[in-house]
C-alpha atoms as a PDB file:
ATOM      1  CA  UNK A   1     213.825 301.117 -88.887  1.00  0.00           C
ATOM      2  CA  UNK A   2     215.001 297.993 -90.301  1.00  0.00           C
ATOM      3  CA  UNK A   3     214.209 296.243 -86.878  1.00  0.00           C
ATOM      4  CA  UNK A   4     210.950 297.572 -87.070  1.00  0.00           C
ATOM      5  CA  UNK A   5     210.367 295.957 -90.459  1.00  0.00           C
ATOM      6  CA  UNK A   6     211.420 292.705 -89.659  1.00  0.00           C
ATOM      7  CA  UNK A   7     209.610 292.977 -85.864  1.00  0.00           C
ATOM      8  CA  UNK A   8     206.257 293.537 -88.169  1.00  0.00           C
ATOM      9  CA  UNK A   9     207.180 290.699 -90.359  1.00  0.00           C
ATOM     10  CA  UNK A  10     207.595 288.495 -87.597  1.00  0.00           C
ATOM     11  CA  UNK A  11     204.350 289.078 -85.985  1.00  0.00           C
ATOM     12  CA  UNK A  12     202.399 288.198 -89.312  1.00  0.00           C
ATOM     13  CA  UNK A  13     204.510 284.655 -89.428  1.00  0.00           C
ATOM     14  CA  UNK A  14     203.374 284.399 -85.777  1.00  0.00           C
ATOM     15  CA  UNK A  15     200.313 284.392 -86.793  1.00  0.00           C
ATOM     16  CA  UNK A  16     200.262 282.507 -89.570  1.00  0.00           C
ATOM     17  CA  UNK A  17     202.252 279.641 -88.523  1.00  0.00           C
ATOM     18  CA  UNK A  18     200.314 279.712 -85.612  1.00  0.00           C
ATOM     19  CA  UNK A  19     197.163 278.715 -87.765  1.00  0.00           C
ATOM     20  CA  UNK A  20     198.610 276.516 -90.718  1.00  0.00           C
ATOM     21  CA  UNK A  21     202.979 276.880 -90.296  1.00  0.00           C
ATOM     22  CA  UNK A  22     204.613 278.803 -93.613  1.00  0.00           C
ATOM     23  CA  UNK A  23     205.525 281.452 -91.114  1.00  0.00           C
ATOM     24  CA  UNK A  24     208.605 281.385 -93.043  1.00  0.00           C
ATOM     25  CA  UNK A  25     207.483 282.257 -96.184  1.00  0.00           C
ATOM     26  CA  UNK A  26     206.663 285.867 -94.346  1.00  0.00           C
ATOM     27  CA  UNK A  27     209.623 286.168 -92.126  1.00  0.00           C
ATOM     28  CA  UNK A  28     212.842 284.749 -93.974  1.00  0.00           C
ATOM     29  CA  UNK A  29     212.097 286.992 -96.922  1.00  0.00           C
ATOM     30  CA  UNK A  30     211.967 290.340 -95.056  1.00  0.00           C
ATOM     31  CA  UNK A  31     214.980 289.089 -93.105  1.00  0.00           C
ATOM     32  CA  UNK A  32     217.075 288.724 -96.653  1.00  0.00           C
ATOM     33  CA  UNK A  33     215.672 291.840 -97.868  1.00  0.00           C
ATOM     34  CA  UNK A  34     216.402 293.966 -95.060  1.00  0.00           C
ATOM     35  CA  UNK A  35     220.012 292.344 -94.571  1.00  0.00           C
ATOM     36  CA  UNK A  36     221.397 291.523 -97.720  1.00  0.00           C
ATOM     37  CA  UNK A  37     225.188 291.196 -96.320  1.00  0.00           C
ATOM     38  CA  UNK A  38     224.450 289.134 -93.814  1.00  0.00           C
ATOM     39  CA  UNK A  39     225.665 285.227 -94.312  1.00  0.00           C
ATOM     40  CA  UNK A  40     222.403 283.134 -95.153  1.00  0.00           C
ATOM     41  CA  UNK A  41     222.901 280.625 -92.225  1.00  0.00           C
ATOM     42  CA  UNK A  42     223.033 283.450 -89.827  1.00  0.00           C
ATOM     43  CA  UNK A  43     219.438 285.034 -91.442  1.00  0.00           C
ATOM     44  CA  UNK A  44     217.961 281.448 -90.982  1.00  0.00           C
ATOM     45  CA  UNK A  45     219.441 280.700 -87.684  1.00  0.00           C
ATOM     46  CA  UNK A  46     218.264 283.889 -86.406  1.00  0.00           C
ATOM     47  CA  UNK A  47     214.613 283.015 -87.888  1.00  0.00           C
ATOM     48  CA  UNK A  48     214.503 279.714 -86.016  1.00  0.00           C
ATOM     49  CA  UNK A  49     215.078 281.389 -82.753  1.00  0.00           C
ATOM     50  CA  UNK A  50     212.127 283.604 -83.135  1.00  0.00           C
ATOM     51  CA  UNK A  51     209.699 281.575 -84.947  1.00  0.00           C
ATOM     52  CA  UNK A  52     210.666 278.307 -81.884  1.00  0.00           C
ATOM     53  CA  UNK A  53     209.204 281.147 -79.527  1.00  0.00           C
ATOM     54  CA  UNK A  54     205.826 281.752 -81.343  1.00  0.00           C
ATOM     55  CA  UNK A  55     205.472 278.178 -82.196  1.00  0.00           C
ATOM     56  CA  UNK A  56     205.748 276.799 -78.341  1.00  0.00           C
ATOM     57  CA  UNK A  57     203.541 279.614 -77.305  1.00  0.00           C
ATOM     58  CA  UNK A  58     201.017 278.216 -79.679  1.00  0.00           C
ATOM     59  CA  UNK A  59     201.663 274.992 -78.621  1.00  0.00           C
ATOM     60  CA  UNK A  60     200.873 275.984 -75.198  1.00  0.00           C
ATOM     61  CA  UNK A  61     197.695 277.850 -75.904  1.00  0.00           C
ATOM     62  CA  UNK A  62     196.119 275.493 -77.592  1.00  0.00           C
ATOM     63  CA  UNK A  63     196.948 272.598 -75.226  1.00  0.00           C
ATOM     64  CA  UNK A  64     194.681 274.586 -72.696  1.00  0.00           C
ATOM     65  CA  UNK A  65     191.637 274.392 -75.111  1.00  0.00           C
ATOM     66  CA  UNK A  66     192.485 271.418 -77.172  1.00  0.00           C
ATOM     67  CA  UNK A  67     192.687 268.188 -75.950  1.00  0.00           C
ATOM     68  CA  UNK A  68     195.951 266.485 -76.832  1.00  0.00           C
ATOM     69  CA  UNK A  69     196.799 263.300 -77.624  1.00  0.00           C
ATOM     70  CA  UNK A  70     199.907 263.211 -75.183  1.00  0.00           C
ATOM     71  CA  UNK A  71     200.832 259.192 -75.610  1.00  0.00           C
ATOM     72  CA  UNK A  72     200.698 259.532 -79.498  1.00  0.00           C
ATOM     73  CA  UNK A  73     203.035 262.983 -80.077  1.00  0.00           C
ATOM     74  CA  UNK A  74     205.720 262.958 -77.358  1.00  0.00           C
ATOM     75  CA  UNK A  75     207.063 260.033 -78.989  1.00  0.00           C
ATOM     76  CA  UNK A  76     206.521 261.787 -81.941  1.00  0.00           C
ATOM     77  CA  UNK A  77     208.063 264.622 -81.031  1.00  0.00           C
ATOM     78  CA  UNK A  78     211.083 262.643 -79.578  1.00  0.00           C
ATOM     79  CA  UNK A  79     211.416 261.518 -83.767  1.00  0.00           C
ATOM     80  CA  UNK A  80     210.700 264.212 -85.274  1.00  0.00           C
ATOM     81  CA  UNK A  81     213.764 265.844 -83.186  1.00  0.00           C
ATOM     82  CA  UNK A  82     215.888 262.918 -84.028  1.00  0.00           C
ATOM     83  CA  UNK A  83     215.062 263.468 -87.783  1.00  0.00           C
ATOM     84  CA  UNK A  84     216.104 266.874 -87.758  1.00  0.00           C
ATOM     85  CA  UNK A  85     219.342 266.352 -86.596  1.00  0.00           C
ATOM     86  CA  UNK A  86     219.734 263.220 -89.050  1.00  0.00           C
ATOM     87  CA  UNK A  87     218.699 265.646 -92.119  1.00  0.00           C
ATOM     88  CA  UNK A  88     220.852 268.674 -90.788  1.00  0.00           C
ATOM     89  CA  UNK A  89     223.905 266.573 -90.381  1.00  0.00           C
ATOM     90  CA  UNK A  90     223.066 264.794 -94.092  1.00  0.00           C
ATOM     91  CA  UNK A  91     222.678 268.640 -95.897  1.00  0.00           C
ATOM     92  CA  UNK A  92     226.700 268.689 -94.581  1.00  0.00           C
ATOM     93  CA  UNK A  93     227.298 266.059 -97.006  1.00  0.00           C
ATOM     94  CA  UNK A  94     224.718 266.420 -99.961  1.00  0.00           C
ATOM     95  CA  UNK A  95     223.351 269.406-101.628  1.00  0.00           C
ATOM     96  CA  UNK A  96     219.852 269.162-101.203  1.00  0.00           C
ATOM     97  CA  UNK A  97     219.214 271.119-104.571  1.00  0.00           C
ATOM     98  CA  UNK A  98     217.727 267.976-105.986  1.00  0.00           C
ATOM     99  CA  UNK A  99     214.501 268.883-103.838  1.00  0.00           C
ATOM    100  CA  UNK A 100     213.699 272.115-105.027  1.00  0.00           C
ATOM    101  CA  UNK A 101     211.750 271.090-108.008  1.00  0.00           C
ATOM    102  CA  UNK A 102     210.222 268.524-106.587  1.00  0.00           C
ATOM    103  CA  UNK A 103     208.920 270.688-103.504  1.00  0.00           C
ATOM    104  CA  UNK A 104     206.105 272.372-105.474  1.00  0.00           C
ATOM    105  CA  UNK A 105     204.837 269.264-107.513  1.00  0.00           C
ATOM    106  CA  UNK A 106     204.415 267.464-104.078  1.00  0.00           C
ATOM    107  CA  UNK A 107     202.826 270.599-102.714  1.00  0.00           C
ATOM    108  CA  UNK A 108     200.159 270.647-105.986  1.00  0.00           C
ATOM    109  CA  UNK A 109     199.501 267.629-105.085  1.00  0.00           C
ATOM    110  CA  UNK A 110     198.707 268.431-101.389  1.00  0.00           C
ATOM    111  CA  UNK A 111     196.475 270.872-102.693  1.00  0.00           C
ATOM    112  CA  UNK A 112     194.545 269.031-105.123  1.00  0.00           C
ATOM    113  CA  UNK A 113     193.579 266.138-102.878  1.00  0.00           C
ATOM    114  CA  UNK A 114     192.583 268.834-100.195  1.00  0.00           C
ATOM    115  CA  UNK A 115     190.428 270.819-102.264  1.00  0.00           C
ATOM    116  CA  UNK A 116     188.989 267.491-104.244  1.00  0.00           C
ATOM    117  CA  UNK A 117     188.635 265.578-100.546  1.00  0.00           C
ATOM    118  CA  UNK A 118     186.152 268.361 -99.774  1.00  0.00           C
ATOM    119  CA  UNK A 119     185.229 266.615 -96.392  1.00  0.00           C
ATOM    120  CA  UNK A 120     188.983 265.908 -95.405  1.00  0.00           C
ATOM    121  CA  UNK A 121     190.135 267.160 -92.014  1.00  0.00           C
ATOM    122  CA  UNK A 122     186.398 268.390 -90.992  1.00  0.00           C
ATOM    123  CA  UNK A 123     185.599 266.311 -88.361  1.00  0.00           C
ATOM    124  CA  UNK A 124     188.435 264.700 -86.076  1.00  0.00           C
ATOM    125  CA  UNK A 125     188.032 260.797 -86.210  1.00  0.00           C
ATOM    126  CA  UNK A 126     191.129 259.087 -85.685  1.00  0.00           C
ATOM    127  CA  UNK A 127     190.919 255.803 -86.830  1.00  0.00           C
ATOM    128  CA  UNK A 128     193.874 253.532 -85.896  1.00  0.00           C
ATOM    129  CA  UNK A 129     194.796 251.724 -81.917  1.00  0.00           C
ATOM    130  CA  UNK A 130     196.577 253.825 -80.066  1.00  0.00           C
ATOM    131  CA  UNK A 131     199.977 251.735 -80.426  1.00  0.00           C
ATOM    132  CA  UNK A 132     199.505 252.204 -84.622  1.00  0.00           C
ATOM    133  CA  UNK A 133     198.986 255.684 -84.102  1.00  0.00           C
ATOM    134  CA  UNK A 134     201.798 255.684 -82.213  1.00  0.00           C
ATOM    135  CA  UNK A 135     203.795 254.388 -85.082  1.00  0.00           C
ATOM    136  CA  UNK A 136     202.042 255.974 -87.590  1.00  0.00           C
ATOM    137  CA  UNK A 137     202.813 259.282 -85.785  1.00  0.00           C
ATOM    138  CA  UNK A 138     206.045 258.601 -84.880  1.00  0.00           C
ATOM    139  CA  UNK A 139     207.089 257.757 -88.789  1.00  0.00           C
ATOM    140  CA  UNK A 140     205.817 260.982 -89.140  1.00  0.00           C
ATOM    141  CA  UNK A 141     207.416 262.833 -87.007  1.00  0.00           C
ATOM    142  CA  UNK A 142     210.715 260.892 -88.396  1.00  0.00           C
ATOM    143  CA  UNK A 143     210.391 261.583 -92.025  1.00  0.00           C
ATOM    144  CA  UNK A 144     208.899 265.335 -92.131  1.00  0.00           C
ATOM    145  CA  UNK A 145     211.139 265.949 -89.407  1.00  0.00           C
ATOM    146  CA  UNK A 146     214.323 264.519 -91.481  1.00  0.00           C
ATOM    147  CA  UNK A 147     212.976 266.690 -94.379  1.00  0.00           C
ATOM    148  CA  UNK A 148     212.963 269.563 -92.007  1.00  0.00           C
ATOM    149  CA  UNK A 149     216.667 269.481 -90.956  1.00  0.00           C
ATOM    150  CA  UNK A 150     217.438 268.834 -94.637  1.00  0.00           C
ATOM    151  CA  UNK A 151     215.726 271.187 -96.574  1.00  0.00           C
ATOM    152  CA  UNK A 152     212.642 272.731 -94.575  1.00  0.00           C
ATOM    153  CA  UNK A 153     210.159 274.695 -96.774  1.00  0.00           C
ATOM    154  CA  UNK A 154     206.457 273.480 -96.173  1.00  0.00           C
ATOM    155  CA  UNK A 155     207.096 271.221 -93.128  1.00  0.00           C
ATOM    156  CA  UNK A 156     204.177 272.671 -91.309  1.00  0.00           C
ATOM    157  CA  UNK A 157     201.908 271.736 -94.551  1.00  0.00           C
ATOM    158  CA  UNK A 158     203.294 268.545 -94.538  1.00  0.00           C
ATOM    159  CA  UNK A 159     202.970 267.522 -90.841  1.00  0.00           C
ATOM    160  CA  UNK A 160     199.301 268.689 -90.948  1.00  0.00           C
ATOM    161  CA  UNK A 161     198.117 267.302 -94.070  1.00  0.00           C
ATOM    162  CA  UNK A 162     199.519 263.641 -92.792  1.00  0.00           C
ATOM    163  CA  UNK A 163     198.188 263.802 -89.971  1.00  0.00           C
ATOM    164  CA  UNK A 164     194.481 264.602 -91.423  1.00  0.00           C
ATOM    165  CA  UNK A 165     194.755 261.971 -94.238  1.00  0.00           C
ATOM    166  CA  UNK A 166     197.290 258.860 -92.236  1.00  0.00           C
ATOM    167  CA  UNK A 167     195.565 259.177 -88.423  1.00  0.00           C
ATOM    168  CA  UNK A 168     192.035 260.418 -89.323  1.00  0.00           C
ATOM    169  CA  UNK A 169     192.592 264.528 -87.541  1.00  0.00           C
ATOM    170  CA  UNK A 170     190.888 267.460 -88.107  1.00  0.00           C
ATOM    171  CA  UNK A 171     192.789 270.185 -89.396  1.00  0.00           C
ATOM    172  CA  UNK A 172     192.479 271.878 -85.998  1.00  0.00           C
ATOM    173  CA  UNK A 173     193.784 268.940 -84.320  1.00  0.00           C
ATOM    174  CA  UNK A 174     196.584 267.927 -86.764  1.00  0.00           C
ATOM    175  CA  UNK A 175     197.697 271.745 -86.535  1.00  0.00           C
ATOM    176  CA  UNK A 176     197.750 271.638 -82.619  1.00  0.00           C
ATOM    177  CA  UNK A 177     199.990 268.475 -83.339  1.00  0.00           C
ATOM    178  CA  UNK A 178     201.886 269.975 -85.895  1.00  0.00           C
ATOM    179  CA  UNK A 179     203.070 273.055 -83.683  1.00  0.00           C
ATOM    180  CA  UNK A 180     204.440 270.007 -81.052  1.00  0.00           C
ATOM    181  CA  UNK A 181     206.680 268.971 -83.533  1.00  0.00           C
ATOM    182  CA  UNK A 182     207.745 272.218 -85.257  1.00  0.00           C
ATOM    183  CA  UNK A 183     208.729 272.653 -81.705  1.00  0.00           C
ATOM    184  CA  UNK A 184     211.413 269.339 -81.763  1.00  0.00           C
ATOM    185  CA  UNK A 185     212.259 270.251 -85.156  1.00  0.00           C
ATOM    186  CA  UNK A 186     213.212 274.323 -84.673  1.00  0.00           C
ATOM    187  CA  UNK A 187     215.049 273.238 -81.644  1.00  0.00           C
ATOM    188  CA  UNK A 188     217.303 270.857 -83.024  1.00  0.00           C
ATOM    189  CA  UNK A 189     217.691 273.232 -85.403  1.00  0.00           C
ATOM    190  CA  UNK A 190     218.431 275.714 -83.408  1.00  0.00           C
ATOM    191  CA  UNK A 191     221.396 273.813 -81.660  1.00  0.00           C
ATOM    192  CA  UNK A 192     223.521 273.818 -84.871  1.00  0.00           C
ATOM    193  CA  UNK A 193     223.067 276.557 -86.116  1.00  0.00           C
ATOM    194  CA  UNK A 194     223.834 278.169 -82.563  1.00  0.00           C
ATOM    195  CA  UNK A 195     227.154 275.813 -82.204  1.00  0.00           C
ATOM    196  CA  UNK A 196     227.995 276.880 -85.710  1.00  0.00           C
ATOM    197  CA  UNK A 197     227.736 280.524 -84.438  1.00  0.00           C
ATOM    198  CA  UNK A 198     224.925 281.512 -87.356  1.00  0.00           C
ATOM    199  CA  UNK A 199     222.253 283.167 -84.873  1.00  0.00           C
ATOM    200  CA  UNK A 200     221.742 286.703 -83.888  1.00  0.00           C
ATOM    201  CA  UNK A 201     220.660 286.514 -80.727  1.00  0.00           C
ATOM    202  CA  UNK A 202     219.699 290.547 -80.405  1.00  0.00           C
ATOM    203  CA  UNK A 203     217.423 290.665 -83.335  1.00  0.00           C
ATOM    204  CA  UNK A 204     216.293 287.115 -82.476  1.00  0.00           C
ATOM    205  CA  UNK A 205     214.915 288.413 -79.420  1.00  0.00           C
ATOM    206  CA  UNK A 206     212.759 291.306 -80.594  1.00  0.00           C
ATOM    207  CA  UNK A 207     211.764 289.003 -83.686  1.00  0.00           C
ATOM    208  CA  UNK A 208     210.589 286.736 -80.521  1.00  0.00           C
ATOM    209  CA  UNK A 209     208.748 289.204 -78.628  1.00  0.00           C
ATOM    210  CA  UNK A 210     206.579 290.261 -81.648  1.00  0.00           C
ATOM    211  CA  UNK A 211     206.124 286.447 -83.309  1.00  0.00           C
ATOM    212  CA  UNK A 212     204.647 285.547 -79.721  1.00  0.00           C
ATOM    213  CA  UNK A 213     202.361 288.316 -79.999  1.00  0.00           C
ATOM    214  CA  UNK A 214     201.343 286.915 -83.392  1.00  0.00           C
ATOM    215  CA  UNK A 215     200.918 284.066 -82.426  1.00  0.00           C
ATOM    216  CA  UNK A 216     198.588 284.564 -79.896  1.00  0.00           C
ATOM    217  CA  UNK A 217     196.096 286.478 -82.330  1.00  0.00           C
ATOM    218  CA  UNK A 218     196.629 283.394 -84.947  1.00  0.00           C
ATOM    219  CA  UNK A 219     195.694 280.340 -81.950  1.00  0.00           C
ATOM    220  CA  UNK A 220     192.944 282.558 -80.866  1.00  0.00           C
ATOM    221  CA  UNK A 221     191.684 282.669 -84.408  1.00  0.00           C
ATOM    222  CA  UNK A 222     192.022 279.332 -85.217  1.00  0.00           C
ATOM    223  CA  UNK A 223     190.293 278.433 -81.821  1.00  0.00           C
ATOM    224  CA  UNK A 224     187.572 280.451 -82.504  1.00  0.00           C
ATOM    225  CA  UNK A 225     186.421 279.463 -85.960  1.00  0.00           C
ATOM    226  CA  UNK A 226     187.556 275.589 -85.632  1.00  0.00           C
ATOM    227  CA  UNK A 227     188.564 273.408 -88.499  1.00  0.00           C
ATOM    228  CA  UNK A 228     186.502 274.904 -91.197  1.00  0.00           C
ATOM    229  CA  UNK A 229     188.872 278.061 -90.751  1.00  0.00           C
ATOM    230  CA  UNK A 230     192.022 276.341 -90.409  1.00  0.00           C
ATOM    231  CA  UNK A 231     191.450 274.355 -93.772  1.00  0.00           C
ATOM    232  CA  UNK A 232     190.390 277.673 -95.790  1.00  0.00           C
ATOM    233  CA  UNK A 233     193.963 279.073 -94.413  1.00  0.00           C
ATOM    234  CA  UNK A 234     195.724 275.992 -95.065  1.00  0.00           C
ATOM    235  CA  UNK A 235     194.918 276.067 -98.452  1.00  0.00           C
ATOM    236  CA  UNK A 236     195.982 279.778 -98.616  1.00  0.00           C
ATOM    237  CA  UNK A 237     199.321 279.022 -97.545  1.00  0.00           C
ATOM    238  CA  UNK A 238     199.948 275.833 -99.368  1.00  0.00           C
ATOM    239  CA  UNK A 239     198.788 277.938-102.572  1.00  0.00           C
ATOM    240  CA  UNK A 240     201.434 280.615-101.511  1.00  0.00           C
ATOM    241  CA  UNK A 241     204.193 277.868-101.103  1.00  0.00           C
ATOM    242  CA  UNK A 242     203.230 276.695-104.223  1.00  0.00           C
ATOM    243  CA  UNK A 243     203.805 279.548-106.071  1.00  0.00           C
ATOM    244  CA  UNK A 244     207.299 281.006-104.016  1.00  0.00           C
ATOM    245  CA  UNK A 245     209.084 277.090-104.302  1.00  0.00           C
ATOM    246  CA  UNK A 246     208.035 277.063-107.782  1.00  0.00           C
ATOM    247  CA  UNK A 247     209.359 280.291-108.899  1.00  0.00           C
ATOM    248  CA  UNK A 248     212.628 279.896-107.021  1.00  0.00           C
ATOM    249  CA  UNK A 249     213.030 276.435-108.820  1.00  0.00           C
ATOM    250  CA  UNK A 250     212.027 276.565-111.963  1.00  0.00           C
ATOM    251  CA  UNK A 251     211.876 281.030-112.934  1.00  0.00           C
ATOM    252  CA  UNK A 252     215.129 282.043-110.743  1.00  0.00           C
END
């Protein structure tokens, strides 16, 4: 029963990290609810090696119907993968506590320019030469990607919403480039906690198998309805994040 539970949860954060990321905000609090005696690094570990399945799937899906901008997010990618090892090594020698209550003021703050910028991320323009997106992009990938080995919550947001307001994306497009680098990201991630021997490769597996299937129903969503859709959700889940981040650092 409990694997049922958690197989459920992970096919709603397939979905909705499909769309927008967050799929976390689903997923890792049905896995500490249904396995409160099991070490946190193992819960998270496990997580990653669902959610990486979902998220290259999606990847993959909407590569077929989306076109790409390959030059600009391998390198990206090839950062953002660097970064996370850089902030995963770093959380080994600082506690990143400090970041917790900052997280939801720069996540308000997301959402306010979002919801005020009512035109931002409709219509994909990017705006820069292909080498400064290249940059651009790659800083990007760098930074978030650092912040995602470090600390994590709201990297999805935070991928997406740069790449609307620094390169000029859609939110379709900038979540199609966000899922490239949540791939780099959940791998390197991936890697130490699986050295460190905190992932539970069973569960992990059926968690895989149902956050795939979620994920299909989220990219075929988002394809469907376009960037209009994909804002509206983005705004849900940035809300959401909002709210969980600011009750664990400020209420707990």
């Amino acid at each position: 029963m409990d694997w049922l539970f958690v197989s459920l949860a992970s096919l709603l954060a397939g979905l909705v990290d499909s769309i927008v990321g967050g799929g976390g905000l689903v997923l890792l609090p049905a896995l500490f609810a249904t396995f409160p005696g099991v070490q946190p690094a193992t819960l998270l570990g496990t997580n990653k090696s669902a959610s990486v399945w979902g998220t290259s799937m999606a990847a993959l899906q909407y590569s077929r119907r989306v076109q790409m901008r390959w030059p600009v997010l391998l390198p990206a990618a090839g950062a953002a993968l660097a970064g996370s090892f850089a902030g995963a090594w770093m959380v080994t020698q600082i506690n990143p506590d400090f970041l917790r209550r900052l997280l939801p003021v720069a996540l308000l703050a997301v959402l306010v320019y979002t919801l005020v910028k009512k035109d931002l991320g409709r219509t994909h323009a990017p705006r820069h030469s292909l080498r400064a997106e290249q940059a651009i992009a790659a800083a990007i990938g760098l930074v978030i990607g650092w912040y995602d080995g470090f600390f994590g919550p709201g990297t999805g947001s935070f991928f997406i919403f740069l790449f609307v307001r620094l390169l000029g994306y859609d939110f379709l497009n900038a979540s199609v480039s966000a899922k490239l680098l949540n791939v780099a990201t959940n791998l390197a991630a991936i890697a130490l906690f699986a050295m460190k021997g905190h992932v539970w490769w069973q569960l992990g597996l059926v968690m895989a198998v149902a956050n795939v299937a979620g994920s299909l129903i989220g990219t075929r969503l988002a394809l469907r309805h376009g960037a209009g859709f994909v804002r509206g959700v983005f705004i849900l889940v940035v809300g959401a994040l909002i709210l969980k981040t600011g009750y664990d650092a400020f209420l707990r």
